[in-house]
N, C-alpha and C. Protein backbone atom coordinates (compact mmCIF):
# COMPACT_ATOMS: atom_id res chain seq x y z
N UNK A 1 12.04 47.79 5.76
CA UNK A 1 12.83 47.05 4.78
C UNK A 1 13.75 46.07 5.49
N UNK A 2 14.30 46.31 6.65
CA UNK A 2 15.06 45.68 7.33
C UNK A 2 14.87 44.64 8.22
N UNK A 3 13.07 44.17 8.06
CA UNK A 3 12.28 43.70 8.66
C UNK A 3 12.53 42.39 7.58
N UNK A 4 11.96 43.04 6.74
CA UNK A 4 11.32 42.14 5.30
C UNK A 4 12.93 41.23 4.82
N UNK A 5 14.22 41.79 4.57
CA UNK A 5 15.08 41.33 4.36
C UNK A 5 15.55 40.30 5.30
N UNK A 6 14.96 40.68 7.02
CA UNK A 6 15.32 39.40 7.95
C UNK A 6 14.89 37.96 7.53
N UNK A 7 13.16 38.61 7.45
CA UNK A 7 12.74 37.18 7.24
C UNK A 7 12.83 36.50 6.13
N UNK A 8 13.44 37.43 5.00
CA UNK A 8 14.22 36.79 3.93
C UNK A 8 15.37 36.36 3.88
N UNK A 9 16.29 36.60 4.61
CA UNK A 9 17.36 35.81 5.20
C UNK A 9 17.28 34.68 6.20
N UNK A 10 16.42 34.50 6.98
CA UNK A 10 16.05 33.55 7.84
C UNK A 10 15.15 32.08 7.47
N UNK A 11 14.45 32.51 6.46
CA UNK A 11 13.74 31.41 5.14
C UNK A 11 14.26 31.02 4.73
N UNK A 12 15.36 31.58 3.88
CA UNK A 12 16.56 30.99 3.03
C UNK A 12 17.47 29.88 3.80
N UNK A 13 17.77 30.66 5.00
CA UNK A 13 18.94 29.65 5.59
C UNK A 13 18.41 28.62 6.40
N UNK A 14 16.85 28.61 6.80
CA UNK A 14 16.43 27.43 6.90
C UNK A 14 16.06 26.61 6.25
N UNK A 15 15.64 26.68 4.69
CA UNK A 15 15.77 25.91 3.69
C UNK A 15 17.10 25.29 3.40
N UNK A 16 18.41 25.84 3.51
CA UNK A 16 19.43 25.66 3.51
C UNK A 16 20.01 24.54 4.55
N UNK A 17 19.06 25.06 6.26
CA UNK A 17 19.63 24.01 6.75
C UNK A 17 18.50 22.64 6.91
N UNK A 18 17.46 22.42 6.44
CA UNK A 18 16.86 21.47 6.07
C UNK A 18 17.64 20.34 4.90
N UNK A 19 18.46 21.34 4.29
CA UNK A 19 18.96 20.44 3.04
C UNK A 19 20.02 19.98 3.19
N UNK A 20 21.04 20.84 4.75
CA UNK A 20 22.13 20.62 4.99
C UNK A 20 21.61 19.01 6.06
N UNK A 21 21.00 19.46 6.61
CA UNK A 21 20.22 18.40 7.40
C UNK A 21 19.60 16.77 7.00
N UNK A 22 19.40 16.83 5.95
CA UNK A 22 19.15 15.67 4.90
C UNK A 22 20.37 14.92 4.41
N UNK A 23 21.48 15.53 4.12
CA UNK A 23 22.52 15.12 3.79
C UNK A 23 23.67 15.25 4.54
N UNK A 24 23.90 15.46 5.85
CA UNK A 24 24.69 15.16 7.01
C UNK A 24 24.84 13.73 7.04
N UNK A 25 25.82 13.43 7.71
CA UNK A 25 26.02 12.32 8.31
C UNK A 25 25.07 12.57 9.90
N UNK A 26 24.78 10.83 10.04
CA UNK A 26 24.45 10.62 11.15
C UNK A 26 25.31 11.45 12.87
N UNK A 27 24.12 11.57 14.18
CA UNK A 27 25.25 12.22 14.77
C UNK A 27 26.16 11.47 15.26
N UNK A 28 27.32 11.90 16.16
CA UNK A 28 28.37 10.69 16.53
C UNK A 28 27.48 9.92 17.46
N UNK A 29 28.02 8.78 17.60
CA UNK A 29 27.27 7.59 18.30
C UNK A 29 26.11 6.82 16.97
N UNK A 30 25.45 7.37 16.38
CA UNK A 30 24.37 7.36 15.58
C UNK A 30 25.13 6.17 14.39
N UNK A 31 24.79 5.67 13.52
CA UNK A 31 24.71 4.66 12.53
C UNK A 31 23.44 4.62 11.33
N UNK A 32 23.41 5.40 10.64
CA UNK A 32 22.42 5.00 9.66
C UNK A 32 22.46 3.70 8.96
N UNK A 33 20.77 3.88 8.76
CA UNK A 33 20.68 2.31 8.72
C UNK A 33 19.76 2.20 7.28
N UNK A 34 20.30 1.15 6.20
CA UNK A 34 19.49 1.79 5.11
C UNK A 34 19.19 -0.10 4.77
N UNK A 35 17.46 -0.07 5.27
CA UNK A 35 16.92 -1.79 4.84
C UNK A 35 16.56 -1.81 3.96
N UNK A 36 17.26 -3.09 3.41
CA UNK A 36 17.17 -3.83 2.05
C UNK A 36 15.63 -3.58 1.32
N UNK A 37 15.12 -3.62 0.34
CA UNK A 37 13.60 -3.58 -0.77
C UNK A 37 13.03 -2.94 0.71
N UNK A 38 13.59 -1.65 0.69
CA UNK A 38 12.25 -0.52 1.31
C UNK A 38 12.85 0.94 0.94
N UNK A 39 11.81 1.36 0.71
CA UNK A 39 12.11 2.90 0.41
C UNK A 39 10.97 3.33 -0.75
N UNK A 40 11.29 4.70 -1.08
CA UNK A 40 9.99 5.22 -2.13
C UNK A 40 9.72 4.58 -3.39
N UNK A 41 10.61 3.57 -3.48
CA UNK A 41 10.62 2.84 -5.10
C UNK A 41 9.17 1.51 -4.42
N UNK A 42 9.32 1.70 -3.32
CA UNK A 42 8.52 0.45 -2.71
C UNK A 42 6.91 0.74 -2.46
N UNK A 43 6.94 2.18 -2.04
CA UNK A 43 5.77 2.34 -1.83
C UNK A 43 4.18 2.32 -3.14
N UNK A 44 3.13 2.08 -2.65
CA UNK A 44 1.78 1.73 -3.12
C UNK A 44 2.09 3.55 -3.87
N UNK A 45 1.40 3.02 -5.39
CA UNK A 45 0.88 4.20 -5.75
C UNK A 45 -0.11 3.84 -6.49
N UNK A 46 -0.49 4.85 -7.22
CA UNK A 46 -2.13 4.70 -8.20
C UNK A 46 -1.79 3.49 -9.24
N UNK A 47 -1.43 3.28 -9.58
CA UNK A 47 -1.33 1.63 -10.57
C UNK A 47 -1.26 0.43 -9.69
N UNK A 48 -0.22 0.28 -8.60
CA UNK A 48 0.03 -0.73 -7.60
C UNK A 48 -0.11 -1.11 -6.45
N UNK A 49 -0.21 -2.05 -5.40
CA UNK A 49 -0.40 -1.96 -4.31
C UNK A 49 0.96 -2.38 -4.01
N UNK A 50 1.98 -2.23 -2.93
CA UNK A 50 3.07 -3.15 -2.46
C UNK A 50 3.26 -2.89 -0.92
N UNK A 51 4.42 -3.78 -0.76
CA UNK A 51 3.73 -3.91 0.88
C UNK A 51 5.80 -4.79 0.91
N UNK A 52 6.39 -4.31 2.08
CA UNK A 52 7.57 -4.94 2.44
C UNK A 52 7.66 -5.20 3.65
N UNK A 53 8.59 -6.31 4.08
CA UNK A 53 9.03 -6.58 5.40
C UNK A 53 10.16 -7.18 6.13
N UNK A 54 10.05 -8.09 6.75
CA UNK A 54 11.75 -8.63 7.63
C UNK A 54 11.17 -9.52 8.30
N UNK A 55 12.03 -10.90 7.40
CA UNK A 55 11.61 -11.76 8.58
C UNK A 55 13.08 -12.37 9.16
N UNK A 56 13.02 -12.73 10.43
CA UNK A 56 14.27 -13.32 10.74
C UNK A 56 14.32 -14.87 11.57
N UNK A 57 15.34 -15.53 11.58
CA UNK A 57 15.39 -16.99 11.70
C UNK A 57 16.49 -17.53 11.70
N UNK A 58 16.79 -19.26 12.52
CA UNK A 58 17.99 -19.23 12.24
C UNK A 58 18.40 -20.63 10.80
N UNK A 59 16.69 -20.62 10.61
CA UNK A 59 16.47 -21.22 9.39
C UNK A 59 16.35 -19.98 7.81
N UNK A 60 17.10 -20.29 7.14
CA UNK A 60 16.65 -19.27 5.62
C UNK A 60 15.41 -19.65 5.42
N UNK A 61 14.78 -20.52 5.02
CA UNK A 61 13.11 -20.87 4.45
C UNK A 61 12.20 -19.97 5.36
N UNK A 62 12.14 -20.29 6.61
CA UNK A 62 11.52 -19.94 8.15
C UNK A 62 11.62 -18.42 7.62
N UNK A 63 12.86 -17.74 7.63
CA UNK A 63 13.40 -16.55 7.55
C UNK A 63 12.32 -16.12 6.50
N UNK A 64 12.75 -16.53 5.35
CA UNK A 64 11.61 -16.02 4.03
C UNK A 64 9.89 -16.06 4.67
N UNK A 65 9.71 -17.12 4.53
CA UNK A 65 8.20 -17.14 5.03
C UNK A 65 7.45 -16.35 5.81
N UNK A 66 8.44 -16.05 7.21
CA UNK A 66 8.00 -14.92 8.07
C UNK A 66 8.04 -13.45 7.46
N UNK A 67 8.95 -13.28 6.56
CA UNK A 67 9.12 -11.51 5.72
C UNK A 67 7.75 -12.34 4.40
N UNK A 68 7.49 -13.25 4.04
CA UNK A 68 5.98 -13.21 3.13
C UNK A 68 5.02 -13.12 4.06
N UNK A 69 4.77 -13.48 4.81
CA UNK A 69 3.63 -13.53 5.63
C UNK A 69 3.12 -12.43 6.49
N UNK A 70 4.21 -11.70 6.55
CA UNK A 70 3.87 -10.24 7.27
C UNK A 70 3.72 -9.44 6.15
N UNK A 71 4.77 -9.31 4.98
CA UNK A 71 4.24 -8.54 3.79
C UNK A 71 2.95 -8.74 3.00
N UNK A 72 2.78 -10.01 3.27
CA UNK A 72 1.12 -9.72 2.21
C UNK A 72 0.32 -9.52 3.25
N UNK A 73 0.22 -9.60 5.06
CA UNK A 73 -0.59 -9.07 6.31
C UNK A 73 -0.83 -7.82 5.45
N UNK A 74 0.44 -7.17 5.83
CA UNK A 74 0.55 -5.68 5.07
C UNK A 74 -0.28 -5.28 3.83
N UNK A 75 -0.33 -6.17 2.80
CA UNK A 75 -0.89 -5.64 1.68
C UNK A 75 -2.20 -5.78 1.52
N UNK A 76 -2.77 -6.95 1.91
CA UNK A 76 -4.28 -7.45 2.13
C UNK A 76 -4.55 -6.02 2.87
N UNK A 77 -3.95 -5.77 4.63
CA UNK A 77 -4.46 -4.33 4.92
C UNK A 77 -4.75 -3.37 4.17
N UNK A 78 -3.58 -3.20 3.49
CA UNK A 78 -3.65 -1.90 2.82
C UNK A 78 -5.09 -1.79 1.83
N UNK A 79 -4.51 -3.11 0.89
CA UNK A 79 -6.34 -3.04 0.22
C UNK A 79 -7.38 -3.25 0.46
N UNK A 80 -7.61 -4.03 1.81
CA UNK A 80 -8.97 -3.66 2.28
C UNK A 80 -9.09 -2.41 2.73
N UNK A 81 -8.33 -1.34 3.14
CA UNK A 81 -8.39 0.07 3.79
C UNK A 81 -9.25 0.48 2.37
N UNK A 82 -8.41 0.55 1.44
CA UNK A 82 -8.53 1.16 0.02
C UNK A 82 -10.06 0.58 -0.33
N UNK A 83 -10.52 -0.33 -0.38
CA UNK A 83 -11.70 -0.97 -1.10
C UNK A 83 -12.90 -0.29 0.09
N UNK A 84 -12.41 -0.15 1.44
CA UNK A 84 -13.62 0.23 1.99
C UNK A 84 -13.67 1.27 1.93
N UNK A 85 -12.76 2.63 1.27
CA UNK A 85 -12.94 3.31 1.06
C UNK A 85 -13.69 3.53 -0.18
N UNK A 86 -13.71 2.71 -0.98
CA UNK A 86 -13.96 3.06 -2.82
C UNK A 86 -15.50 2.29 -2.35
N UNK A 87 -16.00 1.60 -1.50
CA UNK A 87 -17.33 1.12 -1.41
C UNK A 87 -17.95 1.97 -0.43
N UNK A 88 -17.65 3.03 0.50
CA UNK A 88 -18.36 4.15 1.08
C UNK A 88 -18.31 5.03 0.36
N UNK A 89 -17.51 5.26 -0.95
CA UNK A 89 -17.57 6.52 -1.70
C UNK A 89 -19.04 6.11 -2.72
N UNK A 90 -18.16 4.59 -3.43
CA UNK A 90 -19.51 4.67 -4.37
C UNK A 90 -20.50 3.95 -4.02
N UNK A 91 -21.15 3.51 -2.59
CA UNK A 91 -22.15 3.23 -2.39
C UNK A 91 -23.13 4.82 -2.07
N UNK A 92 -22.33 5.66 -1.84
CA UNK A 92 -23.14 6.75 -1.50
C UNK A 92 -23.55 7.78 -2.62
N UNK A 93 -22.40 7.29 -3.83
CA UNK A 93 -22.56 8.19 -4.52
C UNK A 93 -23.80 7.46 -5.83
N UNK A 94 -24.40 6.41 -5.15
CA UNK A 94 -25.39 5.64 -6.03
C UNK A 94 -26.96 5.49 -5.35
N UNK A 95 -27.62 5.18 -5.98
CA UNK A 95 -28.93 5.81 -5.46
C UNK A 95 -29.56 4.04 -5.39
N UNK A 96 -29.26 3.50 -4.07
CA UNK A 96 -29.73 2.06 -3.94
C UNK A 96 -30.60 1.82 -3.17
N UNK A 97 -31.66 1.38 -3.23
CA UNK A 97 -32.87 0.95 -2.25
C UNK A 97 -32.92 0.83 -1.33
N UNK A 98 -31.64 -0.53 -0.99
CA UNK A 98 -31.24 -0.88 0.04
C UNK A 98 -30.33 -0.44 0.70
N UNK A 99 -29.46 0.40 0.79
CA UNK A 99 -28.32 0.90 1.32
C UNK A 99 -27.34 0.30 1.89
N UNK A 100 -28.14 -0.26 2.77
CA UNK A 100 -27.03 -0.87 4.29
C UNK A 100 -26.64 -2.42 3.77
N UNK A 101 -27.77 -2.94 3.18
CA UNK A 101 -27.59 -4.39 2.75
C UNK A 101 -26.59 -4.68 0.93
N UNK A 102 -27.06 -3.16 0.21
CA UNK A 102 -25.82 -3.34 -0.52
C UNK A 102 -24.39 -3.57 -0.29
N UNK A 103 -24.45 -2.50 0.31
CA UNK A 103 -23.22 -2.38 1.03
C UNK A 103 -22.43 -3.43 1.85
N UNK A 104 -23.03 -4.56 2.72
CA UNK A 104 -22.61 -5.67 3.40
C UNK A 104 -21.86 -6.31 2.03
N UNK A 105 -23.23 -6.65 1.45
CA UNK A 105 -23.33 -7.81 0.57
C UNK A 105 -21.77 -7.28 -0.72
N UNK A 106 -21.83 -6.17 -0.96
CA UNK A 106 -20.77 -5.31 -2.15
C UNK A 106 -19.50 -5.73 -0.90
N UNK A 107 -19.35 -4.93 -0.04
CA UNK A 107 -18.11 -5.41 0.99
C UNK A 107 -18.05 -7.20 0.93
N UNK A 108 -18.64 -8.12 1.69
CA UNK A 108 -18.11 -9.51 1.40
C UNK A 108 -17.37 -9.75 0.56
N UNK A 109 -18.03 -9.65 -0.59
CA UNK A 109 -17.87 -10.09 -2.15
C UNK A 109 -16.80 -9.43 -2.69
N UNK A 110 -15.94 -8.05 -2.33
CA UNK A 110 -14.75 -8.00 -2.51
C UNK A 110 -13.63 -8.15 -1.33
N UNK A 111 -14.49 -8.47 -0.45
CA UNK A 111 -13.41 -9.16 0.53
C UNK A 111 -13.13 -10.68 0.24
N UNK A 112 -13.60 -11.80 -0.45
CA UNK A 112 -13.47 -12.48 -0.90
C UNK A 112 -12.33 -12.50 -1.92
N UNK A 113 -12.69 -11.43 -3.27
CA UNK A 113 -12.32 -10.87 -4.43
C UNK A 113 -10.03 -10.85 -4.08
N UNK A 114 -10.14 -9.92 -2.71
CA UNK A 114 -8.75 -10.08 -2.33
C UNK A 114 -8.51 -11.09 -1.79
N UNK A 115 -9.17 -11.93 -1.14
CA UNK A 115 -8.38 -13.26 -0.73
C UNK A 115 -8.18 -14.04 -1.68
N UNK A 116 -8.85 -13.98 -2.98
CA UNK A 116 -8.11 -14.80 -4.12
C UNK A 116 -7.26 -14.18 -4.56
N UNK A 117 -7.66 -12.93 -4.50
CA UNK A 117 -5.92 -12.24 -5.79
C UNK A 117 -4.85 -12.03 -4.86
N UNK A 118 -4.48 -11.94 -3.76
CA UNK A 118 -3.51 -12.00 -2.80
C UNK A 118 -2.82 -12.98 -3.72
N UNK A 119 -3.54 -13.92 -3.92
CA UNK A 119 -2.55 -15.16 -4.19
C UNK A 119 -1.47 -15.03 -5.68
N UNK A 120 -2.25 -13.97 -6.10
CA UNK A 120 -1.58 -13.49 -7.90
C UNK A 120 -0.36 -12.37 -7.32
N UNK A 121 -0.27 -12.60 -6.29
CA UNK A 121 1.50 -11.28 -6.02
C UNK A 121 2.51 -11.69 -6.57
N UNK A 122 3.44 -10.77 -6.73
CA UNK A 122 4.38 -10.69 -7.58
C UNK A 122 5.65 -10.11 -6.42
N UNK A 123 6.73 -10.85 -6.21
CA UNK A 123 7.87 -10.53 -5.22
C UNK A 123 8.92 -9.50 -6.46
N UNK A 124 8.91 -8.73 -5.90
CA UNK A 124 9.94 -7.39 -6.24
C UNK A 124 11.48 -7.26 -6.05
N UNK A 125 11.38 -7.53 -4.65
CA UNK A 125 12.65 -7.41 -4.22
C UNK A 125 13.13 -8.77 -2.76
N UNK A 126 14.48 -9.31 -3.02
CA UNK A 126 14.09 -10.74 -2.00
C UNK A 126 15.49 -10.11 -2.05
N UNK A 127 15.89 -10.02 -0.56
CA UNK A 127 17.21 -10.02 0.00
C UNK A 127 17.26 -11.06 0.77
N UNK A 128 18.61 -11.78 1.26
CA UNK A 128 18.58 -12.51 2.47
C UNK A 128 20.24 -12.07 3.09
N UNK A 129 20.51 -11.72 4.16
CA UNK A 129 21.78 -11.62 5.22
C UNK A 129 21.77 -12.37 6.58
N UNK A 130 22.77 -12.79 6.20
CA UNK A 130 22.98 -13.70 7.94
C UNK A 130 23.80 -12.38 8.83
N UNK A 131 23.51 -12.75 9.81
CA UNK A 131 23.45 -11.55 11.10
C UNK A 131 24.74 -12.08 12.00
N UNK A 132 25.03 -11.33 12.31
CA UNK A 132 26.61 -11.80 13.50
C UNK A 132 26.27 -13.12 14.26
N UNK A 133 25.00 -13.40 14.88
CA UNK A 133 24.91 -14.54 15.40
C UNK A 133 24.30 -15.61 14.95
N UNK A 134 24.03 -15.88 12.99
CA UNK A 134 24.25 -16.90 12.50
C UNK A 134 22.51 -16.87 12.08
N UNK A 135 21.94 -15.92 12.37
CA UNK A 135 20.81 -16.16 11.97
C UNK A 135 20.31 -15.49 10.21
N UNK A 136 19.41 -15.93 9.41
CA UNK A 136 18.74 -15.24 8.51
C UNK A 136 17.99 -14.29 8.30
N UNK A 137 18.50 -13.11 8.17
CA UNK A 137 17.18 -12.07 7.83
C UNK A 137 16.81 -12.22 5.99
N UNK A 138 15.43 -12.49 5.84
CA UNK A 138 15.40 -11.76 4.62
C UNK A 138 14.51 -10.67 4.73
N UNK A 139 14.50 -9.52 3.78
CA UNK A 139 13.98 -8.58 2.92
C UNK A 139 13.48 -9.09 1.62
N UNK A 140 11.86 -8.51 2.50
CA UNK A 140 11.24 -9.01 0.72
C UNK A 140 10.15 -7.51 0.34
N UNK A 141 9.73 -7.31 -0.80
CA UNK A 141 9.10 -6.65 -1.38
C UNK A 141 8.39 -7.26 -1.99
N UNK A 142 6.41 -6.54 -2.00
CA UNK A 142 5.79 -7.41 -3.38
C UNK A 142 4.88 -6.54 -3.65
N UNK A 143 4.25 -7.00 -4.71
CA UNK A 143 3.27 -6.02 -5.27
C UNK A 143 2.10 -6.63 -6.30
N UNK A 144 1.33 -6.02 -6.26
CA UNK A 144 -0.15 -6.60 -7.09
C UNK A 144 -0.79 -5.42 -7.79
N UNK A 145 -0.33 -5.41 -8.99
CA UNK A 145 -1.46 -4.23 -10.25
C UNK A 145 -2.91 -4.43 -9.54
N UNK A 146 -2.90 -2.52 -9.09
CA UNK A 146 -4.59 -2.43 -9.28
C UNK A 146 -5.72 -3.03 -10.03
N UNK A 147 -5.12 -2.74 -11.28
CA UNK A 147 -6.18 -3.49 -12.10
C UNK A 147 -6.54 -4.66 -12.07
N UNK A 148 -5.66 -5.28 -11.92
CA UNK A 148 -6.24 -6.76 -11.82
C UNK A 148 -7.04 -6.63 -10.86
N UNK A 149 -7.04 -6.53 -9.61
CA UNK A 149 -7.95 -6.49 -8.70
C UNK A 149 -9.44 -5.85 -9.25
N UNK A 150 -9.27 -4.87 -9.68
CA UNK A 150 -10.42 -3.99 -10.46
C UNK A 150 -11.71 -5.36 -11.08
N UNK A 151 -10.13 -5.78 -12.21
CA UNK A 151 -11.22 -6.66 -13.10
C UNK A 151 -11.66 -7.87 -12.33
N UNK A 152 -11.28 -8.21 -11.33
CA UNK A 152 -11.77 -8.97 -10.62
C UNK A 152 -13.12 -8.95 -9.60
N UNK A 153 -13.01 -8.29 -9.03
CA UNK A 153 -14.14 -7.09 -8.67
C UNK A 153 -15.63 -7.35 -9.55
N UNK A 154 -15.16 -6.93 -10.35
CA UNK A 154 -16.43 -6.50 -11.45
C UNK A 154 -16.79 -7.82 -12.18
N UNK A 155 -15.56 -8.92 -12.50
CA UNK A 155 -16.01 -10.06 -12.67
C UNK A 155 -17.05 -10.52 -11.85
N UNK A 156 -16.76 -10.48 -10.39
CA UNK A 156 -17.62 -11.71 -9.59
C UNK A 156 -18.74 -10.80 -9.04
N UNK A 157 -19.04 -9.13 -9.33
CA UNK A 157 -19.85 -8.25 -8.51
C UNK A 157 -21.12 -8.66 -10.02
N UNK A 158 -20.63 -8.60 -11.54
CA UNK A 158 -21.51 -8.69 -12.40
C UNK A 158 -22.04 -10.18 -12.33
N UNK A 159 -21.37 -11.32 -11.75
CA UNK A 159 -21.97 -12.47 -11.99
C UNK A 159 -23.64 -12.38 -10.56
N UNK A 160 -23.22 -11.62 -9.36
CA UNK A 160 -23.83 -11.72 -8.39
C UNK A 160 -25.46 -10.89 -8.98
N UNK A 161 -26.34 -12.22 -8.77
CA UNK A 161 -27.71 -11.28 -9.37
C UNK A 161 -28.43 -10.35 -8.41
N UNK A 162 -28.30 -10.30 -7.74
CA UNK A 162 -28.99 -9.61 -6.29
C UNK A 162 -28.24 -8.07 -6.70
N UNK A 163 -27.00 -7.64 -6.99
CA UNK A 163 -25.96 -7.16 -6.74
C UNK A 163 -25.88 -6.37 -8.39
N UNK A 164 -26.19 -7.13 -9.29
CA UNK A 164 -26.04 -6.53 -10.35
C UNK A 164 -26.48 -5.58 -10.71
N UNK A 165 -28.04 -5.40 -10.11
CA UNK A 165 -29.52 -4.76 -10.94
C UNK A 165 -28.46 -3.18 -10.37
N UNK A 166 -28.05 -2.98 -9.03
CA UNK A 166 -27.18 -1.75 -8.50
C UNK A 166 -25.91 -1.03 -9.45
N UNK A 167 -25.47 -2.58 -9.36
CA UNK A 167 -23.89 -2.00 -9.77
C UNK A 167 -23.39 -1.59 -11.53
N UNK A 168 -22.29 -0.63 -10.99
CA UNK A 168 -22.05 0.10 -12.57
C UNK A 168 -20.72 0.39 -12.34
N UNK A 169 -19.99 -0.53 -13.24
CA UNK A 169 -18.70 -1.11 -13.30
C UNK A 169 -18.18 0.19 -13.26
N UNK A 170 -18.45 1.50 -14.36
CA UNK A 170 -17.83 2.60 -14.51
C UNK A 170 -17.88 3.44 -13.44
N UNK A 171 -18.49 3.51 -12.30
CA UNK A 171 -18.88 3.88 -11.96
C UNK A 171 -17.53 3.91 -10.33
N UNK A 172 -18.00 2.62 -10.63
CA UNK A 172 -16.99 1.71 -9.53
C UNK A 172 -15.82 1.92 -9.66
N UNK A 173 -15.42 1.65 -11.03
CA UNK A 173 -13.81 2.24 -11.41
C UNK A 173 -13.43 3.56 -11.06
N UNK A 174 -14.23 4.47 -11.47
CA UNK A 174 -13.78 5.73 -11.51
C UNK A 174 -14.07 6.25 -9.80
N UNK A 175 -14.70 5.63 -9.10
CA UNK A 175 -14.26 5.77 -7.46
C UNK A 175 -12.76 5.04 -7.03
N UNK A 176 -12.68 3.43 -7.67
CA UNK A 176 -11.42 3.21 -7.57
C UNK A 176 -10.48 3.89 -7.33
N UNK A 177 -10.60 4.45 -8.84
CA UNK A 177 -9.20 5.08 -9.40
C UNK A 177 -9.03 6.67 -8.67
N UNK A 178 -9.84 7.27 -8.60
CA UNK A 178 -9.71 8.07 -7.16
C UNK A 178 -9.02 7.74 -6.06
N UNK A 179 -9.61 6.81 -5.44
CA UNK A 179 -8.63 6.50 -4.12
C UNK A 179 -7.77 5.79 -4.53
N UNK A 180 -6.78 5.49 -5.20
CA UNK A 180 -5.82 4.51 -5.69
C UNK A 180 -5.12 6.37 -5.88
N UNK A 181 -5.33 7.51 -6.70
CA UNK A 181 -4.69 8.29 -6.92
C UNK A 181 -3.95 9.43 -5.45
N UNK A 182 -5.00 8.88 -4.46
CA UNK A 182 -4.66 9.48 -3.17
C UNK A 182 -3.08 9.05 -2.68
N UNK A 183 -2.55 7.58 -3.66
CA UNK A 183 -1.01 7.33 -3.02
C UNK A 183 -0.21 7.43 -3.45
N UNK A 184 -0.33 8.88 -4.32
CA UNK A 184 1.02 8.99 -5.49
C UNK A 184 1.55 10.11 -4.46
């Protein structure tokens, strides 16, 4: 019994100090540091993709441009990760003649699909601070509805005739929406 009550006292107070641990102050010397449009309100989940960053300069415009240009780097990544995942799921989970050449031809054609809708983002969050030595940081946040991408997808995969006789929009979605649910 005196066993069982340890490690019930010893669970407890490390839950305790995990929580004490979360809500401490930094140690001395230490400075927490809390950057502008980032945190869990920011991150990609099953409806959205988003993507944040920092650009800095001793121009503001320059400043902005460099935090867009690394944030949509970021987001294009992220959804091509995501799409080549949802085209090895449902190319395998479909019974195609060709296999290897669907698959190229299905990959291009929504790698295309995101280089146009990149362009439909939506900025979330735009900070800008000048820094002790006169320069611009901004903080930006952005984001792009899954779906749209979806219906886009299926727009230009149903116009493709080679591509059509294979593909099954529902099919496609519901692999989507699977890996889109992996980032909640």
């Amino acid at each position: 019994m005196l066993a069982v009550a340890a490690v019930f006292v010893i669970s407890s107070c490390g839950k305790k100090a995990i929580k004490q641990a979360a809500s401490e102050t930094p140690p001395t010397g230490e400075v927490e540091v809390k950057i502008l449009c980032s945190g869990t309100e920011f991150f990609s989940d099953d409806k959205t993709f988003r993507a944040n960053s920092v650009g800095e300069s001793g121009d503001h415009i320059i400043s902005k441009k460099k935090a867009m240009n690394n944030a949509m780097g970021d987001l294009a990544s992220s959804i091509n990760t995501t799409i080549k995942s949802v085209i090895d799921n449902y190319v395998s989970s479909r019974e195609v003649n060709n296999v290897e050449e669907f698959s190229e031809k299905f990959e291009g054609l929504t790698r295309q699909v995101v280089d146009q809708e990149i362009s439909g983002i939506k900025t979330i969050c735009e900070r800008t601070t000048r820094t002790p030595d006169g320069k611009y940081k901004t903080y930006l946040a952005i984001e792009m509805k899954s779906e749209a991408l979806v219906e886009s997808i299926n727009e230009r995969l149903s116009k493709e005739e080679q591509l059509k006789v294979d593909y099954d929009y529902l099919k496609f979605k519901e692999s989507f929406e699977k890996e889109m649910s992996k980032m909640n």
